[in-house]
Protein backbone atom coordinates (compact mmCIF):
# COMPACT_ATOMS: atom_id res chain seq x y z
CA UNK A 1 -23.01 -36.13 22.23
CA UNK A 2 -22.75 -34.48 25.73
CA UNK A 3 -18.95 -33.55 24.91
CA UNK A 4 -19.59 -32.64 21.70
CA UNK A 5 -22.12 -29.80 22.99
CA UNK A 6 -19.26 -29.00 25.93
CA UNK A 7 -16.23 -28.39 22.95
CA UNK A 8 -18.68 -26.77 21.06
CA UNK A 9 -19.59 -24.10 23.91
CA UNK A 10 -16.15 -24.04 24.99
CA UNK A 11 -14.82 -23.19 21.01
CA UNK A 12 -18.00 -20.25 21.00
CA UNK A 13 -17.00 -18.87 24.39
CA UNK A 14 -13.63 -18.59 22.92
CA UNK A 15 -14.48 -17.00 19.97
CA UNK A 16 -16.69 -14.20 22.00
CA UNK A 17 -14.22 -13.70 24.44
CA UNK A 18 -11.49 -12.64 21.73
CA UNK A 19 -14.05 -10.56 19.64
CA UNK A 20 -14.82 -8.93 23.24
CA UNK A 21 -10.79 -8.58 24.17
CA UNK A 22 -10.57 -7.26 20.86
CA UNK A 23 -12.86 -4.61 20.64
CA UNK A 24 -11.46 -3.21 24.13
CA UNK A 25 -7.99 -3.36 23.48
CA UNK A 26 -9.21 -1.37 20.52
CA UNK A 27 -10.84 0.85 22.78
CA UNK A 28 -7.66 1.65 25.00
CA UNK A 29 -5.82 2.79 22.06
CA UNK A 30 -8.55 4.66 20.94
CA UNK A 31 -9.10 6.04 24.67
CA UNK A 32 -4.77 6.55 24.27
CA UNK A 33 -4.55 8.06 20.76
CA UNK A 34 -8.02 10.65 20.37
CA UNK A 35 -9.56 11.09 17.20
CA UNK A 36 -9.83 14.35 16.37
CA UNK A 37 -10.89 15.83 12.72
CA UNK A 38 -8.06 16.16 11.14
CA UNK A 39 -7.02 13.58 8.54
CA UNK A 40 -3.61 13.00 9.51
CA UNK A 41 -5.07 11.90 13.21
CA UNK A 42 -8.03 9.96 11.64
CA UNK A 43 -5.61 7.83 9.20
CA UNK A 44 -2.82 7.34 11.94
CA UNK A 45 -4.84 5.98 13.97
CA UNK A 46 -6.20 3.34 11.61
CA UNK A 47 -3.05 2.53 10.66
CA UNK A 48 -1.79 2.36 14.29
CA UNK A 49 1.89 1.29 14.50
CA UNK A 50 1.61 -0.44 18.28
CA UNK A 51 5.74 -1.19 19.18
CA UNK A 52 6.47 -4.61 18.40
CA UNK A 53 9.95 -5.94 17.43
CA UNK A 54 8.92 -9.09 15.81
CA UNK A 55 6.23 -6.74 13.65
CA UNK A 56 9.05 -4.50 12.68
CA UNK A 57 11.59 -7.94 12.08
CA UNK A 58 8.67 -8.66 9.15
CA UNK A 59 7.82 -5.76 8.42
CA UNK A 60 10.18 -3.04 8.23
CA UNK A 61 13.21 -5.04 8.66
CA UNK A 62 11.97 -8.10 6.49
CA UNK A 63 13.68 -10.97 4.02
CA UNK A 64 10.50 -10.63 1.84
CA UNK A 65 12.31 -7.18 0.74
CA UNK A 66 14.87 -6.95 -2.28
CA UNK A 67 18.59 -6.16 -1.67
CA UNK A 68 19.47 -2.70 -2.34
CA UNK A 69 21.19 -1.51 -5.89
CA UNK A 70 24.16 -0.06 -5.92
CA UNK A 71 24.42 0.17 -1.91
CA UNK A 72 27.71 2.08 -2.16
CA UNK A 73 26.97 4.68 -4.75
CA UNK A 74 27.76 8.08 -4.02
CA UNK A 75 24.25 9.28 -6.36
CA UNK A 76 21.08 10.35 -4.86
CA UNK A 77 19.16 7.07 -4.21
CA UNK A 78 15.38 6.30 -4.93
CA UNK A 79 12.84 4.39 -3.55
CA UNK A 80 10.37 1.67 -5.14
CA UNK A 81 6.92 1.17 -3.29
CA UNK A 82 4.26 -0.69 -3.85
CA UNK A 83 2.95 -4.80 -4.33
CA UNK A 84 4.06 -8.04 -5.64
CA UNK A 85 4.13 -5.74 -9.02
CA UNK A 86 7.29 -3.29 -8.04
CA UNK A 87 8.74 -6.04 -5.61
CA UNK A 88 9.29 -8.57 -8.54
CA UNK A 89 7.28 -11.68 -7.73
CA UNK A 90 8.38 -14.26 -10.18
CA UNK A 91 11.03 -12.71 -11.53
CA UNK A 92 15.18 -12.98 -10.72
CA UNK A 93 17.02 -10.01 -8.80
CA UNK A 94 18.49 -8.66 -11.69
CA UNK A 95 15.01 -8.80 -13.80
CA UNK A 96 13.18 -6.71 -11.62
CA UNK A 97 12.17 -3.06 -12.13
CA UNK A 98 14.35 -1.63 -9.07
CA UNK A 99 17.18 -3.81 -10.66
CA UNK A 100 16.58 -2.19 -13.94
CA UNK A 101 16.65 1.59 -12.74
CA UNK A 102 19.57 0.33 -10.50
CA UNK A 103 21.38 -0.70 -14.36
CA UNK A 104 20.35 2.07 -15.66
CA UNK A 105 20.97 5.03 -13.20
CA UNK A 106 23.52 3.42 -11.15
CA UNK A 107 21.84 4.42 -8.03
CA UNK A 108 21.35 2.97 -4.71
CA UNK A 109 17.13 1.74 -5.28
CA UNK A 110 15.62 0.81 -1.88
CA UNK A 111 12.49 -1.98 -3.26
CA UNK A 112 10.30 -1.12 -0.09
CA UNK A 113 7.72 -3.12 -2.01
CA UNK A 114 5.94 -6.33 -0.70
CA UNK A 115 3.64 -9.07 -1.82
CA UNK A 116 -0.19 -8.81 -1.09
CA UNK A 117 0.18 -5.12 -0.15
CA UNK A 118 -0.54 -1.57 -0.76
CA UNK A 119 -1.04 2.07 0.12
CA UNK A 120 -1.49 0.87 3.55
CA UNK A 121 2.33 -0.90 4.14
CA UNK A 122 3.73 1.59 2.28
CA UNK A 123 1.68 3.93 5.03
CA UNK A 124 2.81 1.56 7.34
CA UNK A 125 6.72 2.20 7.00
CA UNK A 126 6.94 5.88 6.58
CA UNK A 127 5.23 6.62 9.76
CA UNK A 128 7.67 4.03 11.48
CA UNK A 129 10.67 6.17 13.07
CA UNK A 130 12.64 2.76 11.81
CA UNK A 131 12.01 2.94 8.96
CA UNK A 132 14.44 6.16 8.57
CA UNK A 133 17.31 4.20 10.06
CA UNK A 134 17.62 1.55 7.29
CA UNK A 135 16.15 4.04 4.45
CA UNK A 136 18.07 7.44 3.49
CA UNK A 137 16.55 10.62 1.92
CA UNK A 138 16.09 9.59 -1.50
CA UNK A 139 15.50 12.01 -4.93
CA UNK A 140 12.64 10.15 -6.07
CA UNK A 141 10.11 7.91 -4.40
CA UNK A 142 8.01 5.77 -7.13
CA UNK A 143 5.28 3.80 -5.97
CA UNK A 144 3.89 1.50 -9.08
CA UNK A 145 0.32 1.24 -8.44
CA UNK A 146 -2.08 -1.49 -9.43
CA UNK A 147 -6.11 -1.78 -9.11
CA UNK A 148 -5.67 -4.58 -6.23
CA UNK A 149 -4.21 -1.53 -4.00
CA UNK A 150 -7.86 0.12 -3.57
CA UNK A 151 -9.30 -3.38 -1.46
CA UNK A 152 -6.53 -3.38 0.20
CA UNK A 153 -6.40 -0.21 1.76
CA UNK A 154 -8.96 -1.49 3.82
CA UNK A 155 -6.93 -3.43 6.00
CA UNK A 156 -5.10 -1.83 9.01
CA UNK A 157 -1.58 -1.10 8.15
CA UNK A 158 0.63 -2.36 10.49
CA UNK A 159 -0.37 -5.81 10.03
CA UNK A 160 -0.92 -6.60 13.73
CA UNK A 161 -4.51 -4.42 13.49
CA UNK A 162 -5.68 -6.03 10.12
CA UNK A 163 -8.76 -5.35 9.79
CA UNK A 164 -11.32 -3.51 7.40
CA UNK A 165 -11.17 0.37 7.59
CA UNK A 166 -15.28 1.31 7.02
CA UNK A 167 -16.42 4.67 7.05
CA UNK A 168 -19.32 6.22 6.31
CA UNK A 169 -19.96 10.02 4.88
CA UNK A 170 -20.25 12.73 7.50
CA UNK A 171 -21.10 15.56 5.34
CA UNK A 172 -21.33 16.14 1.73
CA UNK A 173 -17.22 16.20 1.85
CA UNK A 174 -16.21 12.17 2.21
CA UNK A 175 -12.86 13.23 2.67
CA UNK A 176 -12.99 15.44 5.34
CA UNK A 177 -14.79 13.52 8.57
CA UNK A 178 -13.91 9.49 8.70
CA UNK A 179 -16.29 7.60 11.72
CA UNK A 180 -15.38 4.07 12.67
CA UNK A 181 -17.92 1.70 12.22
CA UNK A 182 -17.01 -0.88 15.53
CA UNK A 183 -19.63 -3.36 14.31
CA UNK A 184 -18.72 -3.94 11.24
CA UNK A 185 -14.76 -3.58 11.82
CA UNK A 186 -14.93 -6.48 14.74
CA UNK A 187 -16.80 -9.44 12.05
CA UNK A 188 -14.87 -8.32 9.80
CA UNK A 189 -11.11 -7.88 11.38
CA UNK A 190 -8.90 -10.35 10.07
CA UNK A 191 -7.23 -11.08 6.20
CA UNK A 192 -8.98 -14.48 5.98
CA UNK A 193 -12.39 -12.20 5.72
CA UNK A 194 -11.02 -10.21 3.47
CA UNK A 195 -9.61 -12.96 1.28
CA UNK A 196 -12.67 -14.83 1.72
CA UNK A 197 -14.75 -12.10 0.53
CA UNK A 198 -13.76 -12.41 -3.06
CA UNK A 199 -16.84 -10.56 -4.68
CA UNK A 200 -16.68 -7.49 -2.70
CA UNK A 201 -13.18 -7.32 -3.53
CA UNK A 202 -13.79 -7.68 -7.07
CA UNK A 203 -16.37 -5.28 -7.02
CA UNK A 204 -14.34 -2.81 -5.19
CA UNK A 205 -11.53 -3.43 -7.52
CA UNK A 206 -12.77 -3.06 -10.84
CA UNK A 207 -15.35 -0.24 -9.74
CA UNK A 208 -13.95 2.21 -7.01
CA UNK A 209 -16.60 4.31 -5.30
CA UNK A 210 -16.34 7.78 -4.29
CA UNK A 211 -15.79 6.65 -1.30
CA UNK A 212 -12.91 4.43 -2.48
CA UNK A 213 -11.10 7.39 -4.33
CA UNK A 214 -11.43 9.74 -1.29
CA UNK A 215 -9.49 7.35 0.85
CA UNK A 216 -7.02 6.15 -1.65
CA UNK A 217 -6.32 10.28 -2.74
CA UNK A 218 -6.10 10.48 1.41
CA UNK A 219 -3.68 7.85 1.57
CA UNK A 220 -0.93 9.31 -0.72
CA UNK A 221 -0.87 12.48 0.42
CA UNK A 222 -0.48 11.14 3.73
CA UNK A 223 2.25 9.01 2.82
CA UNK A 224 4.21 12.16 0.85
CA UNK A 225 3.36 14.14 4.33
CA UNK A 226 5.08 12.08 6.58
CA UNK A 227 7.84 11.76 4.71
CA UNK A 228 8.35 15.38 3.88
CA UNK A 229 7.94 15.51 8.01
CA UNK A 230 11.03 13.91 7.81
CA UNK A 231 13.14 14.30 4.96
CA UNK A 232 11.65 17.94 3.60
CA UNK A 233 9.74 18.86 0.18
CA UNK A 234 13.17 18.58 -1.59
CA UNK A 235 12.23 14.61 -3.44
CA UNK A 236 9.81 13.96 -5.79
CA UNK A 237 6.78 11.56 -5.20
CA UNK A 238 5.88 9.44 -8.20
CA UNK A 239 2.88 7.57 -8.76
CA UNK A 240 3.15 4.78 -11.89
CA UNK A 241 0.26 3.04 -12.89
CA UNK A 242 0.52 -0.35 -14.14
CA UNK A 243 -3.30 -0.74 -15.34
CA UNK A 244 -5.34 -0.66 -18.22
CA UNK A 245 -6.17 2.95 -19.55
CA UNK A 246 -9.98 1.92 -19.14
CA UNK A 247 -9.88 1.58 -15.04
CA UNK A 248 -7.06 4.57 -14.99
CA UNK A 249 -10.06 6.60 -16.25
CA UNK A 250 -12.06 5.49 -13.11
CA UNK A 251 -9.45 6.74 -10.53
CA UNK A 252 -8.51 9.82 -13.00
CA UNK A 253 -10.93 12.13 -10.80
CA UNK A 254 -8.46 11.93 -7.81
CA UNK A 255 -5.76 13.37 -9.80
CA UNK A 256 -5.93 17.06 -10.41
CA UNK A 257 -5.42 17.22 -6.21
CA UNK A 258 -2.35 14.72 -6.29
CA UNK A 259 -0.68 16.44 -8.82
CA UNK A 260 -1.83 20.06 -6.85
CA UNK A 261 -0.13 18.68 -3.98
CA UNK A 262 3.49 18.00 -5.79
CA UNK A 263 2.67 14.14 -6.64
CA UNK A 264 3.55 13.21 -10.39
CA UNK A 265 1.74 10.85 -12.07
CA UNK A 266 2.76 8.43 -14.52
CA UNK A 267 0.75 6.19 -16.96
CA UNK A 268 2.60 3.47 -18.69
CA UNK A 269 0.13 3.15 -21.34
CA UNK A 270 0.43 6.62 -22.86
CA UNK A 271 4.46 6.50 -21.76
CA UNK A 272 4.68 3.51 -24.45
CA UNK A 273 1.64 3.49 -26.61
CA UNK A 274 1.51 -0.50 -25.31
CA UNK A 275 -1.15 -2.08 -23.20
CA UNK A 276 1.59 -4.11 -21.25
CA UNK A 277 -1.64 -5.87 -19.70
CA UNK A 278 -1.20 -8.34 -22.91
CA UNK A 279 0.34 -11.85 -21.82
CA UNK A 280 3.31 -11.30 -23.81
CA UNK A 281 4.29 -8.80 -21.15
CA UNK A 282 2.68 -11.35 -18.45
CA UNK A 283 5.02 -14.25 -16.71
CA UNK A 284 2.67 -16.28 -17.87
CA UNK A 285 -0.92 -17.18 -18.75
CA UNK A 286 -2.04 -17.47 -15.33
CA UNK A 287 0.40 -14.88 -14.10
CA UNK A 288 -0.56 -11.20 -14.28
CA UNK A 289 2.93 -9.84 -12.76
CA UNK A 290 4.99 -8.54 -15.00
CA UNK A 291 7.65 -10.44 -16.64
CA UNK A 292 11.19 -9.49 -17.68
CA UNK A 293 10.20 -7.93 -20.98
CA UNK A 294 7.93 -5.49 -19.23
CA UNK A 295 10.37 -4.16 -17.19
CA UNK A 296 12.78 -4.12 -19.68
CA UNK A 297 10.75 -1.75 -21.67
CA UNK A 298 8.98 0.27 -19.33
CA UNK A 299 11.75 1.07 -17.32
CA UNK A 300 14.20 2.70 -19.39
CA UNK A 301 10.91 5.41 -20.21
CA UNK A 302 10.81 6.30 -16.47
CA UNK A 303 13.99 6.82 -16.49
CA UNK A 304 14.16 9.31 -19.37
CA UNK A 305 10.68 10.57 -18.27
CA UNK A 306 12.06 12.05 -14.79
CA UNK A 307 15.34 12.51 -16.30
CA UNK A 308 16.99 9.87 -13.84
């Protein structure tokens, strides 16, 4: 009993002493990298790339990416963002949707997409000098959105400072002045919270708050900032949504700024007049992602839509 109580102060002193080392390691960057008002500050910082070659070996430079299309082609290349959705989970190399515009165009597609992720990897890689080495100035950048991709914008993008992004209205303009909530973002740093924390997700998921909308509209024209920082205005940002028209309605107040700002927005649904959200479009019963058929459909209409 007496060593019981001895590994069970030891394990709670542990557990203090990294929430402690934590929060003021998070302090030093904070104390390196000063938030000011601006947006592009406030969303850099949570999103903090700290330099780290084995975080860049996963992340930028990673296996869990497709192969590029049509590597060698002299055409203007494009490049696929987003989740499990635009990487192909489930489905063969040549099944995929950046296979398919690869077929179809004849292109070089860079899939920048990855498993589990969102608006924050994506985020994550265009504000990553690297990232420009192994990715050339494309013509179009499409990133296939799902509803998943609003939850996870709450965890830090560089996948070293996971954690949940609160913040809490500072005026009557959400978007304008984000505050950290330390509290909150220490108990509730790491992905196993988040994963753990399957109502809130849900919730968050299937009914985005204003909140929710101002961060996720914040988000992509961050993302088509820093690469225009880079590259210039001369590509087109694409946004394709891969939901049902009933939740596309709940985000729909974001877009009139988007499309202000030079992003194009696609809807599958009124693209095709099909809910591919049926299971016949599914890889199975169990398996939301998009199967072969989907891709097979849809992709051909982006293509004619942009005029790829």
């Amino acid at each position: 009993m007496k060593y019981t109580k001895i590994i069970a102060w030891n394990i709670a002193l542990t557990i203090i002493l990294f929430i402690v080392a934590d929060f003021m390691a998070f302090m030093i960057i904070d104390s390196q990298n000063p938030i000011k008002d601006g947006l592009r500050n406030k969303l850099k910082y949570y999103t903090k790339i700290i330099p780290n070659k084995s975080l860049e070996k996963n992340l930028i430079i990673s296996k869990s990416l497709r192969k590029i299309e049509n590597k060698n082609s002299n055409k203007k290349p494009i490049i696929v963002f987003g989740c499990s959705y635009a990487n192909g989970a489930g489905l063969k190399r040549d099944k995929t949707f950046s296979a398919r515009l690869g077929q179809i165009t004849k292109r070089p597609i860079y899939n920048r997409a990855m498993s589990g992720m969102g608006p924050q990897y994506t985020y994550y890689q265009v504000s990553n000098d690297k990232f420009y080495n192994i990715v050339p100035k494309p013509e179009y950048v499409i990133y296939v959105y799902i509803r998943s991709h609003i939850p996870r914008m709450y965890m830090g993008g560089s996948g070293y400072l996971n954690r949940y992004i609160y913040y809490k209205k500072n005026n009557s303009d959400y978007g304008k002045k984000l505050k950290r909530d330390y509290f909150r973002e220490i108990f509730a740093r790491p992905y196993l919270i988040y994963n753990l924390n399957i109502e809130n997700k849900n919730k968050i998921s299937e009914n985005p708050t204003i909140k929710d909308l101002s961060l996720l509209k914040l988000y992509f024209l961050e993302i088509k900032k820093e690469m225009e920082s880079r590259w210039g205005n001369d590509f087109k940002f694409v946004i394709l949504l891969y939901e049902k028209e009933s939740y596309i309605n709940k985000i729909r107040p974001i877009f009139p700024e988007l499309e202000k700002n030079g992003i194009e927005i696609i809807d599958i649904n009124k693209l095709s007049n099909i809910n591919f959200k049926k299971k016949e479009y599914q890889i199975s019963d169990n398996n939301p992602h998009p199967n072969e058929k989907a891709w097979e459909e849809i992709t051909p209409l982006v293509v004619n839509k942009l005029g790829l």
